[in-house]
Protein backbone atom coordinates (compact mmCIF):
# COMPACT_ATOMS: atom_id res chain seq x y z
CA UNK A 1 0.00 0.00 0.00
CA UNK A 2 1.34 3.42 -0.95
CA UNK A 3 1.65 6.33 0.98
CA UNK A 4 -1.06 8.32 -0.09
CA UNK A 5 -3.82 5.09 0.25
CA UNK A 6 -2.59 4.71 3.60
CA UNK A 7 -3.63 7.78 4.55
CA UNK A 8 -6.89 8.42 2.63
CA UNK A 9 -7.95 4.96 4.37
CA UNK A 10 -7.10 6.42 7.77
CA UNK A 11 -9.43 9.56 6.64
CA UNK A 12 -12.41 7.65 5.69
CA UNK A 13 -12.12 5.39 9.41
CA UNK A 14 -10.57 2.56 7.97
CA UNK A 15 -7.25 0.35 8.64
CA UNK A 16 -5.27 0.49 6.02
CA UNK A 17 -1.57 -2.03 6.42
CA UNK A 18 -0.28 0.37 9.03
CA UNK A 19 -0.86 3.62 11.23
CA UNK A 20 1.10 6.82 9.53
CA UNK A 21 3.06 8.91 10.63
CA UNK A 22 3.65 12.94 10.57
CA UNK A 23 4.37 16.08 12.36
CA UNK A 24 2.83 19.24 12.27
CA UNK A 25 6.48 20.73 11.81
CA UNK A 26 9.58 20.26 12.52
CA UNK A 27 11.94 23.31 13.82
CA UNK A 28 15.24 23.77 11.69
CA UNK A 29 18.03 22.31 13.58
CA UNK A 30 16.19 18.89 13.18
CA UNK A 31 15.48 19.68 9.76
CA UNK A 32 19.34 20.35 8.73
CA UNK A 33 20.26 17.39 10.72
CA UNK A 34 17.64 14.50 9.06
CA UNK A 35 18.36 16.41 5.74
CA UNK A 36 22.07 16.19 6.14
CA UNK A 37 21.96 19.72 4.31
CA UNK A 38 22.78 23.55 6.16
CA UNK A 39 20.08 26.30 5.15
CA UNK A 40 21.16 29.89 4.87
CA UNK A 41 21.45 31.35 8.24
CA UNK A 42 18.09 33.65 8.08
CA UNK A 43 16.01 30.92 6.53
CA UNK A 44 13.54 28.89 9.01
CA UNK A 45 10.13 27.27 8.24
CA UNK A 46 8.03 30.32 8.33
CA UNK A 47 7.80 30.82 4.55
CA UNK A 48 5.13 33.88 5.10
CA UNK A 49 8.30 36.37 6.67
CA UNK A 50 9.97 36.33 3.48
CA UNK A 51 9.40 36.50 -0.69
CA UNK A 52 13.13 35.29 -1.30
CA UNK A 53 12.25 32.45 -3.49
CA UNK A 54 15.63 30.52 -3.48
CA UNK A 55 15.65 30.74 -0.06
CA UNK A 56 12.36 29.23 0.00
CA UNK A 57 13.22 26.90 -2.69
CA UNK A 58 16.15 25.94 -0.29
CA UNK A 59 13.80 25.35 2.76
CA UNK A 60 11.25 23.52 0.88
CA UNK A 61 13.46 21.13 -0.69
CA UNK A 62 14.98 20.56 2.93
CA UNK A 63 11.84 19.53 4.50
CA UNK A 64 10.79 17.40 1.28
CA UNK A 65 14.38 15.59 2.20
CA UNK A 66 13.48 15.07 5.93
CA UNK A 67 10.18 13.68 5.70
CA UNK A 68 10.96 11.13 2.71
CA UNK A 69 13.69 9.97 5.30
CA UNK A 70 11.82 9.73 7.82
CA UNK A 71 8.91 8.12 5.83
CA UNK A 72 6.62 9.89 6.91
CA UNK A 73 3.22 9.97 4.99
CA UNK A 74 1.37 13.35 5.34
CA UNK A 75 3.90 16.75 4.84
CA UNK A 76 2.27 20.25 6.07
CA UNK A 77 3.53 23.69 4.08
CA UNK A 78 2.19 27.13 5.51
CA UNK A 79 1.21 29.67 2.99
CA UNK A 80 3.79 31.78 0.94
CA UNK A 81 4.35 36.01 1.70
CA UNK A 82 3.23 37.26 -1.91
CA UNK A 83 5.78 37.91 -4.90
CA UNK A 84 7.97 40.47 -4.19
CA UNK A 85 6.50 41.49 -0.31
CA UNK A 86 9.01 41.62 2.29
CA UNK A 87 8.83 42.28 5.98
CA UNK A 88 9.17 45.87 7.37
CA UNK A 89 12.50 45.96 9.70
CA UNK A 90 12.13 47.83 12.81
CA UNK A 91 15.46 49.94 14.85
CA UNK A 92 14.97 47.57 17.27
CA UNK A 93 15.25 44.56 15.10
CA UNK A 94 12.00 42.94 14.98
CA UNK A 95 10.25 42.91 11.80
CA UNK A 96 6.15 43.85 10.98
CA UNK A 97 4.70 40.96 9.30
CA UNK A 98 1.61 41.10 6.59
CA UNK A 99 -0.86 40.55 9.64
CA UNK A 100 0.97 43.63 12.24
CA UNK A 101 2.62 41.25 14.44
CA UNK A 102 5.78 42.39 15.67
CA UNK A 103 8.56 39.40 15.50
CA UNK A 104 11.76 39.07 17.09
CA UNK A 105 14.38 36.56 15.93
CA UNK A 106 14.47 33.64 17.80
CA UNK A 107 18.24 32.50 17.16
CA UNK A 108 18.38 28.99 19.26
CA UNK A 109 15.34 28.46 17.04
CA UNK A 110 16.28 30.02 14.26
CA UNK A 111 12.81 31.34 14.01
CA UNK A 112 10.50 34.30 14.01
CA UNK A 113 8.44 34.57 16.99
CA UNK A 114 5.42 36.90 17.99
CA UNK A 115 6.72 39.27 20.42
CA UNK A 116 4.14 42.77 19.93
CA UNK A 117 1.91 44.31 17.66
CA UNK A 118 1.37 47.82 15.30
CA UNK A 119 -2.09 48.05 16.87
CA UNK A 120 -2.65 50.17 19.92
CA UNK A 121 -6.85 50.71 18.79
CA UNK A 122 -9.04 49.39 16.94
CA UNK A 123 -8.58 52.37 14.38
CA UNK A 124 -5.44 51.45 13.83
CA UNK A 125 -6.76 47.74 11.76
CA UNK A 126 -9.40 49.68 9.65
CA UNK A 127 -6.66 51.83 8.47
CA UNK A 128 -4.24 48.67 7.68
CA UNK A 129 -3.72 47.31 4.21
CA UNK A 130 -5.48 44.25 4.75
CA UNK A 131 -3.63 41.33 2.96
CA UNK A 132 -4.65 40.22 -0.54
CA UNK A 133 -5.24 36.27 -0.51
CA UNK A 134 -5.20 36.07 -4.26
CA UNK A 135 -1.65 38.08 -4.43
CA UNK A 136 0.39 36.15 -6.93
CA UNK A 137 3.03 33.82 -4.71
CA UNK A 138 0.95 33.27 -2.29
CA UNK A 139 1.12 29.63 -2.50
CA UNK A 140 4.64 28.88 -3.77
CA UNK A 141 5.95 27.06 -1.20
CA UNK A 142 3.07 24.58 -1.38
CA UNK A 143 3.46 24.44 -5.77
CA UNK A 144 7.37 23.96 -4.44
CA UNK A 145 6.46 20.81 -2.62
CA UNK A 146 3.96 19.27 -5.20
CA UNK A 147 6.08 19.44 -7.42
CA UNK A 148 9.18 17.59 -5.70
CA UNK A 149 6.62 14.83 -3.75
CA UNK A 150 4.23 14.20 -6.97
CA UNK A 151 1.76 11.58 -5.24
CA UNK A 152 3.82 10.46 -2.71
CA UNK A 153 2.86 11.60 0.40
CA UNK A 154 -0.27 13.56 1.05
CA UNK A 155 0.03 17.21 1.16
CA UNK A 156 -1.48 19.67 3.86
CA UNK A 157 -1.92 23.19 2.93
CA UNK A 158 -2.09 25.53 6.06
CA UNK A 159 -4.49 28.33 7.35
CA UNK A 160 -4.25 30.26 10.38
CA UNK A 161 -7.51 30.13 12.42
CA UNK A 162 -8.82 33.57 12.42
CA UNK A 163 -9.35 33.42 16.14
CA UNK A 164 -5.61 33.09 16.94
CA UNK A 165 -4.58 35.35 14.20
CA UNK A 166 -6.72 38.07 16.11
CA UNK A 167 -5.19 37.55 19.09
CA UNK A 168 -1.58 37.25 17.81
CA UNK A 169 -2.17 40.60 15.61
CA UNK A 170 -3.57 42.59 18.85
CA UNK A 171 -1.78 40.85 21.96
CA UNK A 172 -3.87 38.83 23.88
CA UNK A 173 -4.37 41.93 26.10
CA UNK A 174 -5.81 44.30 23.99
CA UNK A 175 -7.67 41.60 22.42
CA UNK A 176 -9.33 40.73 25.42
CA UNK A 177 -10.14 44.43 26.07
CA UNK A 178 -11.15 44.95 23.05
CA UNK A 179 -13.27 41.83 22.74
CA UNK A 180 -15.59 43.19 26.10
CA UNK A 181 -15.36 46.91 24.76
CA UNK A 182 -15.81 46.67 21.20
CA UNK A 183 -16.87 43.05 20.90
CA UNK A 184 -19.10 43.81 17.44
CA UNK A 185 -15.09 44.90 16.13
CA UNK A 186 -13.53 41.69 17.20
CA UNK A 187 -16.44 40.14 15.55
CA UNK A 188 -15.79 41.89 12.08
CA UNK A 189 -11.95 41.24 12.67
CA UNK A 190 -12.65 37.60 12.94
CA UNK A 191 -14.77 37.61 9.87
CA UNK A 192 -12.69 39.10 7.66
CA UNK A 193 -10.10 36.51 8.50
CA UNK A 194 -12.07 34.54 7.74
CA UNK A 195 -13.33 35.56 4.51
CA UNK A 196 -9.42 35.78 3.62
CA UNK A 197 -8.98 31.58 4.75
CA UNK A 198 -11.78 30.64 2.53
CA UNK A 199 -10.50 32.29 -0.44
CA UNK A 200 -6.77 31.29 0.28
CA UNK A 201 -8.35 27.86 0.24
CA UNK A 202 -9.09 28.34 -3.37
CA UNK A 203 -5.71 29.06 -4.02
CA UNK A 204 -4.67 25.78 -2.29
CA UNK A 205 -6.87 23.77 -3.86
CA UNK A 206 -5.80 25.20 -6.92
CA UNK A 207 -1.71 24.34 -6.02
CA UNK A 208 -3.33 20.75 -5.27
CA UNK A 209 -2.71 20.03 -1.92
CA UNK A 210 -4.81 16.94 -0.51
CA UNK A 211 -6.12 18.44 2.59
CA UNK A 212 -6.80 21.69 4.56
CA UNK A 213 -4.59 22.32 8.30
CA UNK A 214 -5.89 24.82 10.33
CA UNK A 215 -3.49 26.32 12.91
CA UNK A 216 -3.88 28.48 15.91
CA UNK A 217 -4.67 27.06 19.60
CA UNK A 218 -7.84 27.69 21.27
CA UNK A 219 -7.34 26.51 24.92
CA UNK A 220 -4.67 26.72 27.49
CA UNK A 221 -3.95 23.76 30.01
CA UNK A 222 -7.22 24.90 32.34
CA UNK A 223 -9.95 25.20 29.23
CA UNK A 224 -10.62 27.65 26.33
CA UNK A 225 -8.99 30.83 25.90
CA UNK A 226 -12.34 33.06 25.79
CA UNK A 227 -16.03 31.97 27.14
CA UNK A 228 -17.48 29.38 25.47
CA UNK A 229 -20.02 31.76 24.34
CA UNK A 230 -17.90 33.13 22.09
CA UNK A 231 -16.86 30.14 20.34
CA UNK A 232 -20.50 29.19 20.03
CA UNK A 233 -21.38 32.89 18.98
CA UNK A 234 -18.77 34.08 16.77
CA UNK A 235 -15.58 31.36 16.22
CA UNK A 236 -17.32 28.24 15.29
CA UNK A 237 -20.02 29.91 12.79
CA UNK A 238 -16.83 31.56 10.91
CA UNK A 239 -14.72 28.25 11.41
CA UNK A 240 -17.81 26.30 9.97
CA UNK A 241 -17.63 28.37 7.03
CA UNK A 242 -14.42 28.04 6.57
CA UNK A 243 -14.75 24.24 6.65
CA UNK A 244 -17.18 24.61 4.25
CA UNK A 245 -14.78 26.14 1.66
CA UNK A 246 -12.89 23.07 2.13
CA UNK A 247 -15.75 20.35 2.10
CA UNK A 248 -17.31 22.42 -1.39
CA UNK A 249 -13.71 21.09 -3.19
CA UNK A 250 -13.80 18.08 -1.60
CA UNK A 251 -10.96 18.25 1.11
CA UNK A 252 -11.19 17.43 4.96
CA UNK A 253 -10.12 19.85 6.75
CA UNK A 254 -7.85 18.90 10.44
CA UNK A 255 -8.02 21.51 13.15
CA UNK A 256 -4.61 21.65 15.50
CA UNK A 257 -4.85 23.16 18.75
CA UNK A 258 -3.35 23.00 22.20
CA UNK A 259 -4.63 23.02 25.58
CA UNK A 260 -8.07 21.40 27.51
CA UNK A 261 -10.82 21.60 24.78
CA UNK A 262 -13.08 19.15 26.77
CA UNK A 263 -15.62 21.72 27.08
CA UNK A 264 -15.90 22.77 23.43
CA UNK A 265 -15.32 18.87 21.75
CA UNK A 266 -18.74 18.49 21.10
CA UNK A 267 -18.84 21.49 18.79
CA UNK A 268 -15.33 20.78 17.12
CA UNK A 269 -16.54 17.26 16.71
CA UNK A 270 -19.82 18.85 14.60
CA UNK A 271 -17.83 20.85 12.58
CA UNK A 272 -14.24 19.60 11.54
CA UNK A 273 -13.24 16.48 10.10
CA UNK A 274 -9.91 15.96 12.51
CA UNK A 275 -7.99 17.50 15.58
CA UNK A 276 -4.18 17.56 16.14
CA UNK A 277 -2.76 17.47 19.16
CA UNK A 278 -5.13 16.27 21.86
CA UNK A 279 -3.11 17.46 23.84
CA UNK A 280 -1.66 14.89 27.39
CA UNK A 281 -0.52 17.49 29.34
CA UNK A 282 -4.15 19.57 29.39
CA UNK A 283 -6.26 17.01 30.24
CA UNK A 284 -7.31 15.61 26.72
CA UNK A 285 -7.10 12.03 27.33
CA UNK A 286 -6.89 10.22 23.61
CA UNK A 287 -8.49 6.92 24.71
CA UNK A 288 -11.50 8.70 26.02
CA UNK A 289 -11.72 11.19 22.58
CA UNK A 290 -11.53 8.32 20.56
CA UNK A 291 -14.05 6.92 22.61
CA UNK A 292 -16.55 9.51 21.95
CA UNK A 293 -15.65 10.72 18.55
CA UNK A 294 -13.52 8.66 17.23
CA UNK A 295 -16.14 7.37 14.35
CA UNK A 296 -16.02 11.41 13.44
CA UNK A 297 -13.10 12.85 14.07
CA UNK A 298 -9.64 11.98 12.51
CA UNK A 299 -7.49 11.84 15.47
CA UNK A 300 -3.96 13.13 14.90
CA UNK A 301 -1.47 13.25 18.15
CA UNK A 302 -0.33 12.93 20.93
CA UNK A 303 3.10 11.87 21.79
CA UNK A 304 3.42 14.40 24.95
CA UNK A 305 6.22 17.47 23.17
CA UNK A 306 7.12 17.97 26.71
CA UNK A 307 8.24 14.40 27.17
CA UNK A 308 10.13 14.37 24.03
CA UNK A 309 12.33 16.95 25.74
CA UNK A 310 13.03 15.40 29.07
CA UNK A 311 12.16 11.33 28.92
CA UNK A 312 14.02 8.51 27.55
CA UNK A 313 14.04 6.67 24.40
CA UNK A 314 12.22 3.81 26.55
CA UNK A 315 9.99 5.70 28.15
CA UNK A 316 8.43 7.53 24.28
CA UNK A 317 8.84 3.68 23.05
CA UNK A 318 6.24 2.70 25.81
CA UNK A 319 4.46 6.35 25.49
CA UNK A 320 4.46 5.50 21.75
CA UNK A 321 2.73 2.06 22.56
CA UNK A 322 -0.06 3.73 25.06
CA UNK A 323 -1.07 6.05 21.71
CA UNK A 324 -1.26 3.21 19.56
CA UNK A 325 -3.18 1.29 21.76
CA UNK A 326 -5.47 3.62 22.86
CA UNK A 327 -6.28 5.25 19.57
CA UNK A 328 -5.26 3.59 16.52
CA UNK A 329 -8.24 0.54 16.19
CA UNK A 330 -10.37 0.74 13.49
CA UNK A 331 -8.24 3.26 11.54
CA UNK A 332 -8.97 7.11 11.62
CA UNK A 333 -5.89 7.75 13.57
CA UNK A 334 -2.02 9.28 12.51
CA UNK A 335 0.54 9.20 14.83
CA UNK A 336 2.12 12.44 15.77
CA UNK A 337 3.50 14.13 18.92
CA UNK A 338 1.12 16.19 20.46
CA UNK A 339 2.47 19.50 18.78
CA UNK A 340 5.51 19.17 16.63
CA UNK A 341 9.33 18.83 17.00
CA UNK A 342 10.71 22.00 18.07
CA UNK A 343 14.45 22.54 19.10
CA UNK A 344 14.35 21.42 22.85
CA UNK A 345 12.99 17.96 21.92
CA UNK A 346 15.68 15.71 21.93
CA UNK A 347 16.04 13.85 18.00
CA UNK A 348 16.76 10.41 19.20
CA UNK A 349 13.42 10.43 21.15
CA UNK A 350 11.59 12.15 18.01
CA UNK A 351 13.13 9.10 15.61
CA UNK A 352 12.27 6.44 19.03
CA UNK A 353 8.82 7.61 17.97
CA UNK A 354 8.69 7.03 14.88
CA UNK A 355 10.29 3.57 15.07
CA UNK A 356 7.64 2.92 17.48
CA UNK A 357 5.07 3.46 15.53
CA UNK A 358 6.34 1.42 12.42
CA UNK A 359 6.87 -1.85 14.71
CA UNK A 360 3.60 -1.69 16.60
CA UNK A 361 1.50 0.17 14.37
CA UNK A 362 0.36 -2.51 12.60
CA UNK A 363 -3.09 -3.53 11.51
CA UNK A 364 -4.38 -5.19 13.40
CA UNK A 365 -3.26 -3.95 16.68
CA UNK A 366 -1.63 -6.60 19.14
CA UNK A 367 0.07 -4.81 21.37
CA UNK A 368 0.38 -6.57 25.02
CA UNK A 369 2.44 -4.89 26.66
């Protein structure tokens, strides 16, 4: 069974020969080090901070490299900035994205990271050039990668969930001001977002990716972010049209997010086709999810990140086992950690995982032990 079968079997709640395997992402200094290649010092995953195609080019074809090794069967690519756009550099050496996040350099990471914002009111957004989602480039990176993995492996093209990208473009603070003082403005905010995801989606679809990622965490280790109110009211109405966009060209469409989202599963179980992450150190307990939802929801997860960092190889072998066991039976399950491999998580317990999964995730599941 190919790749690509395997995975589409998983999708439709099947068991195909074997449980596959991906991550969400995969920070750098893995990357270069499964590649066996060295990318240009300023170049990291985050295609959207920069329109230097060879750069791109360079990181693409070094992620392409590190999943085929790895086998894995499902690759994710973010969206492209558009041709020619490039990031405004501040004196103090963070850079304005297309969105008005602030972003300092992460150099352990080798990574841009959200560290402020442009917006001190809500005047400031209605006077910002709102980006274009049809700008030509947009979805290079993702034409990159279909082009170098053909029908290989599945590709996932990804979306930011307007919610997050609110609250990222704002700071949480203001946001959460703002959302109590002018909550019919977060509203529109969120909207528009979303009006710019489902035409991006177009684009994908157009650059033939296999499948629609949504990014952007709702919850933190105690529950959601915001009352649940306000997912019912305002988040899942614009996230169900955004899954809509997705469904209407015939691609499922995998929510990720972090933290407790017991008290909002029912909802997300009604309205997307997956969740990544389900995440073990917030409560989300993967045998009990797949309990419930597992004959809706594509489950995707949840090797704990945290334990990647700090356990042994023996102890993610037998954490490995636990997933498999508790998840994979009668197929609509991928094996993943419970976010993705960023720089603290040590490699030989990333690639402990994955040989995990290979030797026991086998249909049909016998594991004993």
């Amino acid at each position: 069974m190919n790749k690509k079968d395997r995975v589409m079997m998983t999708f439709d709640h099947e068991e195909p020969d074997q449980v596959p395997i991906t991550e969400m992402a995969i920070d750098v200094v893995h990357l270069e080090k499964l590649a066996g290649t060295k990318l240009t010092a300023d170049t990291s995953p985050q295609t959207q901070v920069t329109s230097d195609r060879r750069a791109e080019e360079d990181m693409v074809a070094t992620t392409v490299l590190a999943y085929k090794k790895l086998g894995f069967e499902l690759i994710p690519i973010e969206l492209s900035a558009p041709d020619g756009w490039n990031p405004k550099r501040n004196p103090d050496g963070t850079i304005s994205d297309e969105w008005g996040r602030l972003l300092s350099y992460d150099a352990k990471c080798r990574s841009w990271v959200s560290s402020g914002s442009v917006f001190s009111a809500p005047e400031d957004f209605e006077r910002f050039p709102f980006p274009d989602p049809h700008a030509p480039g947009r979805t290079f990176a993702i034409e990159e990668t279909k082009r170098r993995i053909g029908d290989e492996m599945v590709l996932g093209g990804w979306i930011k969930d307007p919610f997050a990208t609110a609250w990222e473009m704002f700071k949480v603070t203001d946001f959460v001001r703002w959302l109590y003082e002018r909550p019919n403005f977060i509203r529109q905010v969120i909207e528009r977002i979303a009006d710019f995801n489902i035409e991006v989606t177009k684009r994908i679809v157009d650059a033939k990716a296999d499948l629609i990622l949504c990014s952007g965490d709702y919850a933190e280790k105690k529950g959601p972010l915001v009352p649940v109110k306000f997912f019912k009211d305002v988040i899942f109405p614009n996230l169900q049209r955004q899954v809509g966009a997705a469904h209407r060209a015939g691609l499922k469409f995998i929510k990720h997010t972090d933290g407790n989202l017991n008290p909002i599963m029912e909802d997300l179980a009604n309205i997307v086709d997956g969740l990544q992450s389900i995440d073990p150190t917030a409560s989300m307990d993967i045998s009990d999810v797949k309990r419930r939802y597992g004959d809706r929801l594509i489950l995707i997860g949840n090797v704990s990140v945290d334990n990647l960092c700090t356990r042994t190889k023996e102890e993610i072998i037998q954490e490995t086992k636990e997933c498999l066991r508790n998840a994979a039976a009668g197929g609509g399950y991928m094996l993943s950690s419970s976010n993705s491999w960023y720089t603290d998580a040590k490699l030989e317990n990333c690639l402990a995982m994955v040989d995990a999964g290979r030797k026991y995730g086998r249909y049909p599941i016998t594991i004993l032990d």
